[in-house]
N, C-alpha and C. Protein backbone atom coordinates (compact mmCIF):
# COMPACT_ATOMS: atom_id res chain seq x y z
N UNK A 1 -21.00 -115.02 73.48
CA UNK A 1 -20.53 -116.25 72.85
C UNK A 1 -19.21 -115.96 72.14
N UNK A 2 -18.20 -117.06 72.08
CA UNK A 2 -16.76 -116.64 71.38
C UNK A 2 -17.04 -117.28 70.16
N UNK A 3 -16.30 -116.61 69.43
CA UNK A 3 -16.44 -117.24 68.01
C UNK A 3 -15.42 -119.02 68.11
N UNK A 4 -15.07 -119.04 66.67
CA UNK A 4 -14.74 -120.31 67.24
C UNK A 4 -13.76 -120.34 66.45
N UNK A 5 -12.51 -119.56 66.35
CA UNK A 5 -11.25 -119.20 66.17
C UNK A 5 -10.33 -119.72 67.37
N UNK A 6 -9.31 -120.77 67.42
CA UNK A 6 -8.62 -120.30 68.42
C UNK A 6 -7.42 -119.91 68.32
N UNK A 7 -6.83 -119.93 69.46
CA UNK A 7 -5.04 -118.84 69.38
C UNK A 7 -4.10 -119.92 70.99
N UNK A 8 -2.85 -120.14 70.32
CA UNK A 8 -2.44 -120.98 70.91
C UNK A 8 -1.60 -119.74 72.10
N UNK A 9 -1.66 -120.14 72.82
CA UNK A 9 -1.11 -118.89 73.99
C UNK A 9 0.52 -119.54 74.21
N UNK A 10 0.91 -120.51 74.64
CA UNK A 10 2.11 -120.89 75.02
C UNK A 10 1.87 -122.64 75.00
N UNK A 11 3.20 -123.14 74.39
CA UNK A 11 3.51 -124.34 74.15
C UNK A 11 4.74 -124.46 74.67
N UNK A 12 4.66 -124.95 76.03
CA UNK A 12 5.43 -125.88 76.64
C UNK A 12 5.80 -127.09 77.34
N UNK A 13 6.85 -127.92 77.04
CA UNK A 13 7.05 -129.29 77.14
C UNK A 13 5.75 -130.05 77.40
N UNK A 14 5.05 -130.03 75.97
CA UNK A 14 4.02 -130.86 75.95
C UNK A 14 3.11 -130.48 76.61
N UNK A 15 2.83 -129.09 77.32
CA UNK A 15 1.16 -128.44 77.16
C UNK A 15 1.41 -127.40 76.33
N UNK A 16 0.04 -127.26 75.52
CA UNK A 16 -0.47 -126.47 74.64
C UNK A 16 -1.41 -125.83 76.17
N UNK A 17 -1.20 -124.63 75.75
CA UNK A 17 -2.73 -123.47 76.15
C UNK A 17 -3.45 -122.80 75.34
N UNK A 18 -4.39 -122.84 75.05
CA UNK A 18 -5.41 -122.30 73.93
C UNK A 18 -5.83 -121.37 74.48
N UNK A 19 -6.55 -120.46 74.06
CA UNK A 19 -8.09 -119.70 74.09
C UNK A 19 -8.54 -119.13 72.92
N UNK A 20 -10.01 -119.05 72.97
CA UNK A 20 -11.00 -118.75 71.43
C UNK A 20 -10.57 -117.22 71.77
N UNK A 21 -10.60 -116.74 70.54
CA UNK A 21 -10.67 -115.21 70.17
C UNK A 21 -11.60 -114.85 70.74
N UNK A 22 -11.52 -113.49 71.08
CA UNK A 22 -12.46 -112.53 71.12
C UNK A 22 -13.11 -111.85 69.68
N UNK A 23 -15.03 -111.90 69.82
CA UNK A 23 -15.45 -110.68 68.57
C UNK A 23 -14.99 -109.68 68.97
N UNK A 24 -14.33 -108.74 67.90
CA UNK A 24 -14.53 -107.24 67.92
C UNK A 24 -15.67 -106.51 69.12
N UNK A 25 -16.54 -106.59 69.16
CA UNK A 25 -17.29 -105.88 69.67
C UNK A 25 -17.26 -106.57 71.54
N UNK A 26 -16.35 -107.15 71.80
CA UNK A 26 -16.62 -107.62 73.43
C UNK A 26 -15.96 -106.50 74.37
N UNK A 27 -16.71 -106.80 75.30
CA UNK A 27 -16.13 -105.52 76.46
C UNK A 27 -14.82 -105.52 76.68
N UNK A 28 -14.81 -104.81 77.03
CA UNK A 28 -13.03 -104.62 77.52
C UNK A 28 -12.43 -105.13 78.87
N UNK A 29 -13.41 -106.00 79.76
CA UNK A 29 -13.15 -106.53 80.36
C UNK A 29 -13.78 -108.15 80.26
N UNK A 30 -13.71 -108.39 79.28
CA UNK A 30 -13.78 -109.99 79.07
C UNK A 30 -12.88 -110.58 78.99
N UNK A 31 -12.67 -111.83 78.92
CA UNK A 31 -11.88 -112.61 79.62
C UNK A 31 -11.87 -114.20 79.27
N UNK A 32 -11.44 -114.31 77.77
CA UNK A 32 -11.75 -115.89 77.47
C UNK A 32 -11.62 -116.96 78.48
N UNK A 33 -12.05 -117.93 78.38
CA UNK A 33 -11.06 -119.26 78.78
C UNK A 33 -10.20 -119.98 78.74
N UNK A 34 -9.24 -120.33 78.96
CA UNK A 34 -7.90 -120.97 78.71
C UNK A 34 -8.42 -122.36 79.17
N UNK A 35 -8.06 -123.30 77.94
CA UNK A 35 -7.62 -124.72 77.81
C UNK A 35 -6.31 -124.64 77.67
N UNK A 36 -5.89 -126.05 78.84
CA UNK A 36 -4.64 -126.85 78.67
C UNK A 36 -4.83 -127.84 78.34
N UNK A 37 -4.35 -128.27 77.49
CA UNK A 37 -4.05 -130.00 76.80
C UNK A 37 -3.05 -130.24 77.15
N UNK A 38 -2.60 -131.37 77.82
CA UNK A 38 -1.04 -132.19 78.36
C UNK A 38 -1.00 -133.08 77.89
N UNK A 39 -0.09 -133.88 77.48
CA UNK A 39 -0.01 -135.63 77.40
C UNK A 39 0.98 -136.26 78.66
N UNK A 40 0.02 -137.16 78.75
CA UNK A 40 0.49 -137.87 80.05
C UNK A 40 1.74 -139.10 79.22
N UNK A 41 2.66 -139.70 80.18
CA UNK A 41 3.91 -139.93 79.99
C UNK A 41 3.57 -141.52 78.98
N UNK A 42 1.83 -142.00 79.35
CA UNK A 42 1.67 -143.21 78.67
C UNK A 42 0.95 -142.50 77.49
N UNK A 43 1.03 -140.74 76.55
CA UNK A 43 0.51 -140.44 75.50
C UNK A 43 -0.57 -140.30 75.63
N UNK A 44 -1.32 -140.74 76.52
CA UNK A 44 -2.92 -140.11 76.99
C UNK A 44 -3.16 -138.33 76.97
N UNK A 45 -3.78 -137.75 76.23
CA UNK A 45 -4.18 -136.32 76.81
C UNK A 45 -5.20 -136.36 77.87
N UNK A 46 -4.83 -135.06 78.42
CA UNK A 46 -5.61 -134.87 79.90
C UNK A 46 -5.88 -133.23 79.47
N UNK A 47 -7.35 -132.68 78.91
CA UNK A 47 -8.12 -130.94 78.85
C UNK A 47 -8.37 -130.86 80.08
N UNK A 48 -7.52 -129.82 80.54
CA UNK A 48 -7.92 -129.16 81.52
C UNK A 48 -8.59 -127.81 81.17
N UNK A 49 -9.65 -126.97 81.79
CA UNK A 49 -10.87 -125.60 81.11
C UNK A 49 -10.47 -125.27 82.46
N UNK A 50 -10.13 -124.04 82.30
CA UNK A 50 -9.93 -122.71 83.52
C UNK A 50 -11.19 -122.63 83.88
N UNK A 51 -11.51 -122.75 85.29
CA UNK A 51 -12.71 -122.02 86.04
C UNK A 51 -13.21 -120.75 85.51
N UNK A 52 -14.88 -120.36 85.55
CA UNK A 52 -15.06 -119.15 84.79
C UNK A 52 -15.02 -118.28 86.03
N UNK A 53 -14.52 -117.32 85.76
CA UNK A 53 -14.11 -116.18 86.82
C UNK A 53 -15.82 -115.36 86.93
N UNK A 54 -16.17 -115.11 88.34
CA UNK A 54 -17.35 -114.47 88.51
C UNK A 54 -17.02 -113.08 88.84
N UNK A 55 -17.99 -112.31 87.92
CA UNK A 55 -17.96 -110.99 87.10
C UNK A 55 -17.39 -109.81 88.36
């Protein structure tokens, strides 16, 4: 489970990319999820959630 910290990865022209922190103690090959938030041209947001990658 990720804690529920997040960290903005890159902000450009109106997408944000997120992902939650990692605990201390996660493997070294974990691998948060990345959210994109966009706003569409009528100011609507559109979350897009990255597919979870199988292990």
């Amino acid at each position: 489970m990720f804690c529920c910290q997040w960290r903005l990865l890159i902000d450009r022209d109106g997408q944000y990319y997120i992902f939650p922190s990692l605990p201390k103690n996660a493997p070294p090959n974990a691998h948060p999820p990345v959210v994109v938030i966009q706003q569409s041209d009528r100011g609507e947001y559109v979350v897009i959630l990255s597919p979870e990658a199988p292990p």
